[in-house]
Protein backbone atom coordinates (compact mmCIF):
# COMPACT_ATOMS: atom_id res chain seq x y z
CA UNK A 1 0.00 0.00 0.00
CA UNK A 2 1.42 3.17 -1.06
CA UNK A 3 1.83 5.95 1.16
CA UNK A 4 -0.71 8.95 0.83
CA UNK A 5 -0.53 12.62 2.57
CA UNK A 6 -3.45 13.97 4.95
CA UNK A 7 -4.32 15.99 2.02
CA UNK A 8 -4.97 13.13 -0.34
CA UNK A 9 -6.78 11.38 2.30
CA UNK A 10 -8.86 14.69 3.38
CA UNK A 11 -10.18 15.34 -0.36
CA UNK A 12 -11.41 11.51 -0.22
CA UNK A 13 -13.07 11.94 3.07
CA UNK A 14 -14.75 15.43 2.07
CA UNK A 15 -16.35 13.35 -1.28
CA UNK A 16 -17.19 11.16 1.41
CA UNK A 17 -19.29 13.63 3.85
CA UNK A 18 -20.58 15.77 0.62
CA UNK A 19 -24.43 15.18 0.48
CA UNK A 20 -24.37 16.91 -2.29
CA UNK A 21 -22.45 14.28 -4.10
CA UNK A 22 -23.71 11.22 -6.00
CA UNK A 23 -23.97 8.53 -3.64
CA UNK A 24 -21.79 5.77 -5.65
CA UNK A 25 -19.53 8.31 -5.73
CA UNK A 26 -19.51 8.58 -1.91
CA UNK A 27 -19.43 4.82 -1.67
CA UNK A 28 -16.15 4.76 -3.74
CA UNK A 29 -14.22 7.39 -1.69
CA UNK A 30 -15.58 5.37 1.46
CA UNK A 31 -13.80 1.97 0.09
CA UNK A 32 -11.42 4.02 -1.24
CA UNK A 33 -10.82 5.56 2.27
CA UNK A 34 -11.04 1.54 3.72
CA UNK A 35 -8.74 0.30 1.59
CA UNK A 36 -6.38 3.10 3.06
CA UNK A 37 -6.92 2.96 6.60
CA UNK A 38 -4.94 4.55 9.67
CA UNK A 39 -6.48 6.86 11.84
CA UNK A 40 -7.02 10.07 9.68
CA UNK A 41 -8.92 7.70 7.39
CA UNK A 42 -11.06 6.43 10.19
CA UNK A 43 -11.98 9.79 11.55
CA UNK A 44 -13.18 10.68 8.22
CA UNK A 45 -15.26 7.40 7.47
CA UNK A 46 -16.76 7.87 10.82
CA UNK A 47 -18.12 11.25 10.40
CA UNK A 48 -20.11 10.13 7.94
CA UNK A 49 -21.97 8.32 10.85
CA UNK A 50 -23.89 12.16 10.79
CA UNK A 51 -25.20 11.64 7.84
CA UNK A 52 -29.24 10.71 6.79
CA UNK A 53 -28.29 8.15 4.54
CA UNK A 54 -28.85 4.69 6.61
CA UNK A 55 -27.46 2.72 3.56
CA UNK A 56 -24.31 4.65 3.58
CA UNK A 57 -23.91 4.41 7.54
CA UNK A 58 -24.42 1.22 7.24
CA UNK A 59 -21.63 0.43 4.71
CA UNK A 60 -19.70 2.73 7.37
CA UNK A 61 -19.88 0.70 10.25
CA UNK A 62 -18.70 -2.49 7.54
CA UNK A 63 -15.85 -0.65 6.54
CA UNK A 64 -15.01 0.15 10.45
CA UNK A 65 -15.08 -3.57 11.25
CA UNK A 66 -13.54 -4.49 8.23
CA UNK A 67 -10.18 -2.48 9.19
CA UNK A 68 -10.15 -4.65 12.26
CA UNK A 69 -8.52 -1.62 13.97
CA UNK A 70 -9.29 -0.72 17.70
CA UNK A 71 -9.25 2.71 17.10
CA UNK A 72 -12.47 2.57 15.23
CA UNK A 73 -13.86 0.74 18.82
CA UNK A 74 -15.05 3.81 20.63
CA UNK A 75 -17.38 5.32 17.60
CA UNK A 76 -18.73 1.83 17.05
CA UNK A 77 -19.96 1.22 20.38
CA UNK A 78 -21.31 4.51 20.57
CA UNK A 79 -23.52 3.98 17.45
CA UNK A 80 -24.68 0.52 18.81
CA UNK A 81 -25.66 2.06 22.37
CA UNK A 82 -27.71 5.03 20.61
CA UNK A 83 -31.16 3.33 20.35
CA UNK A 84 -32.69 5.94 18.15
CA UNK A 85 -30.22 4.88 15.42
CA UNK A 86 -31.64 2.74 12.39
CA UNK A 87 -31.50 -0.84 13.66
CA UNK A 88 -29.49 -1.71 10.04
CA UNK A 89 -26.56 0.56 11.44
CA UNK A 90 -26.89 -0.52 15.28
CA UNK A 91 -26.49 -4.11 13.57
CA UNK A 92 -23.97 -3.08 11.73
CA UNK A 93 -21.97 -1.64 14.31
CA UNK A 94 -22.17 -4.64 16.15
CA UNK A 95 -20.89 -6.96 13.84
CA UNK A 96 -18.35 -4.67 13.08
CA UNK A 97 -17.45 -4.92 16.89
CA UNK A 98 -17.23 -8.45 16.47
CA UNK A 99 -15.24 -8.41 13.42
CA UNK A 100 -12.59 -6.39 14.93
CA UNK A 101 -12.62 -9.03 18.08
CA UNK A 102 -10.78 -7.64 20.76
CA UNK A 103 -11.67 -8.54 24.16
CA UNK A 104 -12.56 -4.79 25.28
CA UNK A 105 -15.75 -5.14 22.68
CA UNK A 106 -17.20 -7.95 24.89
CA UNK A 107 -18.65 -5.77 27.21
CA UNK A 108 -20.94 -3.33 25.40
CA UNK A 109 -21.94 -6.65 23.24
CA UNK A 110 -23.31 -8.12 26.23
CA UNK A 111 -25.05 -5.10 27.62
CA UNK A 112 -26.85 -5.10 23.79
CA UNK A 113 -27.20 -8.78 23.44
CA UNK A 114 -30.74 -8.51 24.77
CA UNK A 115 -31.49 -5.62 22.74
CA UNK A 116 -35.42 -5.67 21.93
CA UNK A 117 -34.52 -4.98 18.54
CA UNK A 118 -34.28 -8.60 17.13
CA UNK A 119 -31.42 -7.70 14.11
CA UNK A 120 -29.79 -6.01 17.01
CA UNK A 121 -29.47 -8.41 20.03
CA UNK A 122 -28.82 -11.54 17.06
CA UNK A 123 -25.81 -9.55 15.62
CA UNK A 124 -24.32 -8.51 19.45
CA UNK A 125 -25.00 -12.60 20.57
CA UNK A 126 -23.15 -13.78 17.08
CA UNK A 127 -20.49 -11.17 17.44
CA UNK A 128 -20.17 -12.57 21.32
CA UNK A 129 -20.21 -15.92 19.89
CA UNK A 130 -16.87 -15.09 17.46
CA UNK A 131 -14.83 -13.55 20.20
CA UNK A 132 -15.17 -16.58 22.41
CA UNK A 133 -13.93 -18.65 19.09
CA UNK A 134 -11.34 -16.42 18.69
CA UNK A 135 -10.81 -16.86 22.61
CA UNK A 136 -10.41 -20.86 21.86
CA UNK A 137 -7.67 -20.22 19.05
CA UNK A 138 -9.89 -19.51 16.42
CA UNK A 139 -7.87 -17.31 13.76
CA UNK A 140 -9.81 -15.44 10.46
CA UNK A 141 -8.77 -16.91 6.95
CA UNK A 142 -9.06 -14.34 4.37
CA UNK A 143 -7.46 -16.77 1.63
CA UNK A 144 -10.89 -17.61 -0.54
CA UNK A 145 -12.44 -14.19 0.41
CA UNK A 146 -10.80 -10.80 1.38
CA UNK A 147 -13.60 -10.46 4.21
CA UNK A 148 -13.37 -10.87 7.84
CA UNK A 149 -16.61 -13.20 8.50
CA UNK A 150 -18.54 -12.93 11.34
CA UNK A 151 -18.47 -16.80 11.50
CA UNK A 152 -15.70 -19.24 10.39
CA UNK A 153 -16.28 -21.92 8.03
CA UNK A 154 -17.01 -25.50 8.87
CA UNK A 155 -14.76 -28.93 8.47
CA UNK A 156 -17.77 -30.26 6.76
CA UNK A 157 -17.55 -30.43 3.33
CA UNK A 158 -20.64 -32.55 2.44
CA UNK A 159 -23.15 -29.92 0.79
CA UNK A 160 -26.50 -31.97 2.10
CA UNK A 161 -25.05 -31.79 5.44
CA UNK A 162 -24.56 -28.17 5.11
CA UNK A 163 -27.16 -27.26 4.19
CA UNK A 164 -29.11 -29.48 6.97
CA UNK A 165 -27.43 -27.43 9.32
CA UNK A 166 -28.28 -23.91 7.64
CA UNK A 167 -31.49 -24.57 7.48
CA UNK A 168 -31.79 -26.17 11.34
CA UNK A 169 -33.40 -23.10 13.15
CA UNK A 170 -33.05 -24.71 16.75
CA UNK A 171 -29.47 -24.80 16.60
CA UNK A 172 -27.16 -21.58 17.70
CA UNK A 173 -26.93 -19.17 14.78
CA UNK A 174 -23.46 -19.08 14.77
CA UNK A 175 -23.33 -23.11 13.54
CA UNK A 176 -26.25 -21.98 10.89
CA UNK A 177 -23.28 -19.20 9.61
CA UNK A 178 -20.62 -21.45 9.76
CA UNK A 179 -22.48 -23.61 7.11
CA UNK A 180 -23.42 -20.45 5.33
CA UNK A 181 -19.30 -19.40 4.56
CA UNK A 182 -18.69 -23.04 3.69
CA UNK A 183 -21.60 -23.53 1.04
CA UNK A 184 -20.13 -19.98 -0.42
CA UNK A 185 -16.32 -21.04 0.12
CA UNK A 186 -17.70 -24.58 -1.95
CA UNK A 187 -19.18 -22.03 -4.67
CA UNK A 188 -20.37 -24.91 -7.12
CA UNK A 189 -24.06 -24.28 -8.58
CA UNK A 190 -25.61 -27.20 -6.59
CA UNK A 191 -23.68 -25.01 -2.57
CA UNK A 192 -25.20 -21.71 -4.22
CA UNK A 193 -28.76 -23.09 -4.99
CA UNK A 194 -28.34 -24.92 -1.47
CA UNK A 195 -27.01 -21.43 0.25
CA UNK A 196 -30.31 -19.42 -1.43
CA UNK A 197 -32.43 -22.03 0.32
CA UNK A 198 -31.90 -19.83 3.44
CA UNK A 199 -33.63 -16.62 2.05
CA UNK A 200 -36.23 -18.23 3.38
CA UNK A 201 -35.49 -18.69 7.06
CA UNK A 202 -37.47 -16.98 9.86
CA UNK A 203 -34.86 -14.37 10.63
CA UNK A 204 -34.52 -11.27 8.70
CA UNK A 205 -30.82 -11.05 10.05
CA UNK A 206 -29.97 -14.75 8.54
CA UNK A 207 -31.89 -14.11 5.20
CA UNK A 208 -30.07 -10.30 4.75
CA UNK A 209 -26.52 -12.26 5.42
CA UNK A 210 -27.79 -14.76 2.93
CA UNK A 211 -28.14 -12.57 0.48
CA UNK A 212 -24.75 -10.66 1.03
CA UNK A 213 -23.05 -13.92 0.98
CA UNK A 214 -24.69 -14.69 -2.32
CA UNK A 215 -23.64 -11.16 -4.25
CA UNK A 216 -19.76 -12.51 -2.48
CA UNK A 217 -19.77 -15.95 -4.60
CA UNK A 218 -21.02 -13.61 -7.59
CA UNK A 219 -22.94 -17.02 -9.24
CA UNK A 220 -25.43 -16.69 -11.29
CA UNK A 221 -27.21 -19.73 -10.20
CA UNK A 222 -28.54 -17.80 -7.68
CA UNK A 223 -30.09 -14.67 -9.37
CA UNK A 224 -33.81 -15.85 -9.39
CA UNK A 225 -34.19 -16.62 -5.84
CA UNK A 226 -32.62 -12.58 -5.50
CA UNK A 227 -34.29 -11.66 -7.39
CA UNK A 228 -37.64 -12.68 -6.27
CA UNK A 229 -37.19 -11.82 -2.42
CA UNK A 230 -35.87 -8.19 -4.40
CA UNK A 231 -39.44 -8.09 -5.79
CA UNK A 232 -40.99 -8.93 -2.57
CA UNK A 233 -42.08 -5.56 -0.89
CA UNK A 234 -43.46 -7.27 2.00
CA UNK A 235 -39.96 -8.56 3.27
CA UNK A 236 -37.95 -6.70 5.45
CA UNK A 237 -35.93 -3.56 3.85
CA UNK A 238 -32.72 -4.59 5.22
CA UNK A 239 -33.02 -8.23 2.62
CA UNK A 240 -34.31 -6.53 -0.10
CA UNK A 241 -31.36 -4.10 -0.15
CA UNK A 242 -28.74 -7.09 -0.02
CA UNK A 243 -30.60 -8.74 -2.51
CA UNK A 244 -30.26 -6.13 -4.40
CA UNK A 245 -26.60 -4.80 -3.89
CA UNK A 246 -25.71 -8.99 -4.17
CA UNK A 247 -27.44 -8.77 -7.83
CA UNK A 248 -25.02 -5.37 -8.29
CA UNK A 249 -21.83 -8.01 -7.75
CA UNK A 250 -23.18 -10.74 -9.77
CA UNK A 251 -24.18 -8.05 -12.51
CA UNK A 252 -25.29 -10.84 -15.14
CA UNK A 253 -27.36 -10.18 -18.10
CA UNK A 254 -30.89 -8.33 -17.39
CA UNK A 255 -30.04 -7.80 -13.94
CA UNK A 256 -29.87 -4.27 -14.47
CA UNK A 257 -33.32 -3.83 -16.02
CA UNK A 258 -34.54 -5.28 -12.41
CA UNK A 259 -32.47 -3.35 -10.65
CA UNK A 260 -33.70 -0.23 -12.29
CA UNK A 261 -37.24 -1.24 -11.54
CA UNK A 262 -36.34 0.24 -7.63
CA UNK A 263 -35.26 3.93 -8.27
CA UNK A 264 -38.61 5.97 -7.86
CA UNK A 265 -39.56 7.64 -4.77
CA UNK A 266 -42.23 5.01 -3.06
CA UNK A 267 -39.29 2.76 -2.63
CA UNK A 268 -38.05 2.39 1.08
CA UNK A 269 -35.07 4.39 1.22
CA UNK A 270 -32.62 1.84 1.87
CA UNK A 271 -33.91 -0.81 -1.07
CA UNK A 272 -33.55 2.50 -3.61
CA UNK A 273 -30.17 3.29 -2.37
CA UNK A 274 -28.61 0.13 -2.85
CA UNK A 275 -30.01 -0.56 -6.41
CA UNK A 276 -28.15 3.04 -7.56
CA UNK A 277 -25.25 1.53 -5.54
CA UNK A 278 -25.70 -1.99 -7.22
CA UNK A 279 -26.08 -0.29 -10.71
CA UNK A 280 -22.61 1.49 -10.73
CA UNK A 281 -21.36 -2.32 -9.12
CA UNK A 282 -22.74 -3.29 -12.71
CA UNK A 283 -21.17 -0.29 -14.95
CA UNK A 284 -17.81 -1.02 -12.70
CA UNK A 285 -17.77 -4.89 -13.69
CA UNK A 286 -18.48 -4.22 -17.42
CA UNK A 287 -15.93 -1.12 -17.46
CA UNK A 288 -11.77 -1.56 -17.98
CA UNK A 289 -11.00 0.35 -14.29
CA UNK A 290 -8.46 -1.39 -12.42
CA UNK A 291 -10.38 -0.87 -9.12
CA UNK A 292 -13.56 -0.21 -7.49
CA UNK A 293 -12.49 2.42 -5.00
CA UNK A 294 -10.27 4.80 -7.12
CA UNK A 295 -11.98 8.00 -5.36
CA UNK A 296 -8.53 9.20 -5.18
CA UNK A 297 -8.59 9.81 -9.04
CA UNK A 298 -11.12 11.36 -8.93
């Protein structure tokens, strides 16, 4: 990673915090800021925590946990403890806690792991969950996928057994992810129609990760079942919008014409945002840029 001045790294972070701006263009000076990181770049990522947008603060709090750097601890807590917060960011914050999996997180995971907002207190007990595996030895692998995962694949390589145990919703959610990463790390079409099985589980937390797992393994195999919880305007906000930011990373043939379907007004918020986010995913995987997050060439 090169080296890059405060200035560089300030024009990024103003792109970032300018409302004004397009919002893919925000997202790419946010992973642009990410794939950065150091403390200047994490002050400016989390002043963006201000802003209205609850898709982009929610993409925040990712890229927070993501960095896996305990300076980012103190902001992160503070937007999981504020109840009046959208529950997509308090989630987000949470995992991000988890993903960063230092033992001084435990705490305010606890306190929140009875949270009466169900995405919320799920995310804080799965997060708790990873820092006692990483407690026991546990250690991330980032060799298939870049990510750091709120749950570490399983031994188990047998896809029917996997997908038993994704689907079994009276076993700890944490064994339920573990299957989850290894039917995505498996990536064959028979895993990816077995992973998509699980957009139809009870929990809106499980079905959203689901569905962001899905847009990871990029398959095609698994762009009707996206596409029809996408359509469904009944299911929760927080799905449709990974449904529809996964179909953005898959970007196959005619999956723009759906995604355009979501841009007028009486969309929720969220489910519109991602689907301008998910289009420029499609114009970025059909273009000749070298990366995603080039906001510094901008």
């Amino acid at each position: 990673m090169p080296e890059f001045t405060s200035e560089q790294i300030a024009k990024v972070g103003k792109l970032l915090n300018s409302p004004e701006r397009p919002l893919k263009e925000r997202f790419r000076a946010l992973f642009t800021l990410k794939n950065i990181g150091g403390q200047e770049s994490i002050d400016w990522i989390a002043k963006a925590f201000d802003d209205k947008s609850a898709l982009l603060k929610h993409e925040v709090a990712y890229c927070l946990g993501q960095l896996q750097d305990p300076a980012a601890i103190p902001i992160l807590s503070q937007v999981l403890e504020d109840s009046s917060r959208e529950p997509i960011v308090r989630h987000e914050a949470a995992e991000a806690l988890g993903a960063i999996g230092t033992p001084e997180v435990m705490e305010v995971l606890v306190k929140f792991s009875k949270d009466p907002v169900p995405e919320v207190s799920e995310t804080c007990q799965m997060a708790i969950d990873r820092l006692n595996w990483l407690a026991g030895g546990g250690k991330d692998d980032k060799e298939l996928f870049p990510s750091v995962d709120p749950a570490p694949p399983l031994a188990e390589k047998d896809t029917a057994k996997l997908t038993e145990i994704l689907l079994d919703e009276s076993i700890p959610m944490f064994e339920r992810y573990r299957a989850m990463f290894s039917l995505r790390n498996k990536g064959d079409d028979e895993s990816i129609k077995a992973l998509a099985t699980g957009l139809d589980c009870k929990s809106a937390l499980f079905r959203h990760e689901v569905a962001f797992v899905l847009g990871q393994a990029a398959s095609p195999a698994a762009i009707n079942e996206l596409t029809v919880r996408l359509r469904d305007t009944l299911e929760n906000p927080m799905v449709r919008h990974e449904c529809a930011e996964a179909l953005g990373g898959i970007g196959h043939k005619g999956v723009e014409e759906e995604l355009k379907k979501y841009l007028g007004e009486e969309e929720a918020d969220v489910v519109r945002e991602s689907c301008v986010v998910a289009l420029d995913m499609v114009d970025y995987n059909n273009s000749e840029e070298f990366q995603y997050a080039n906001a510094l060439s901008a």
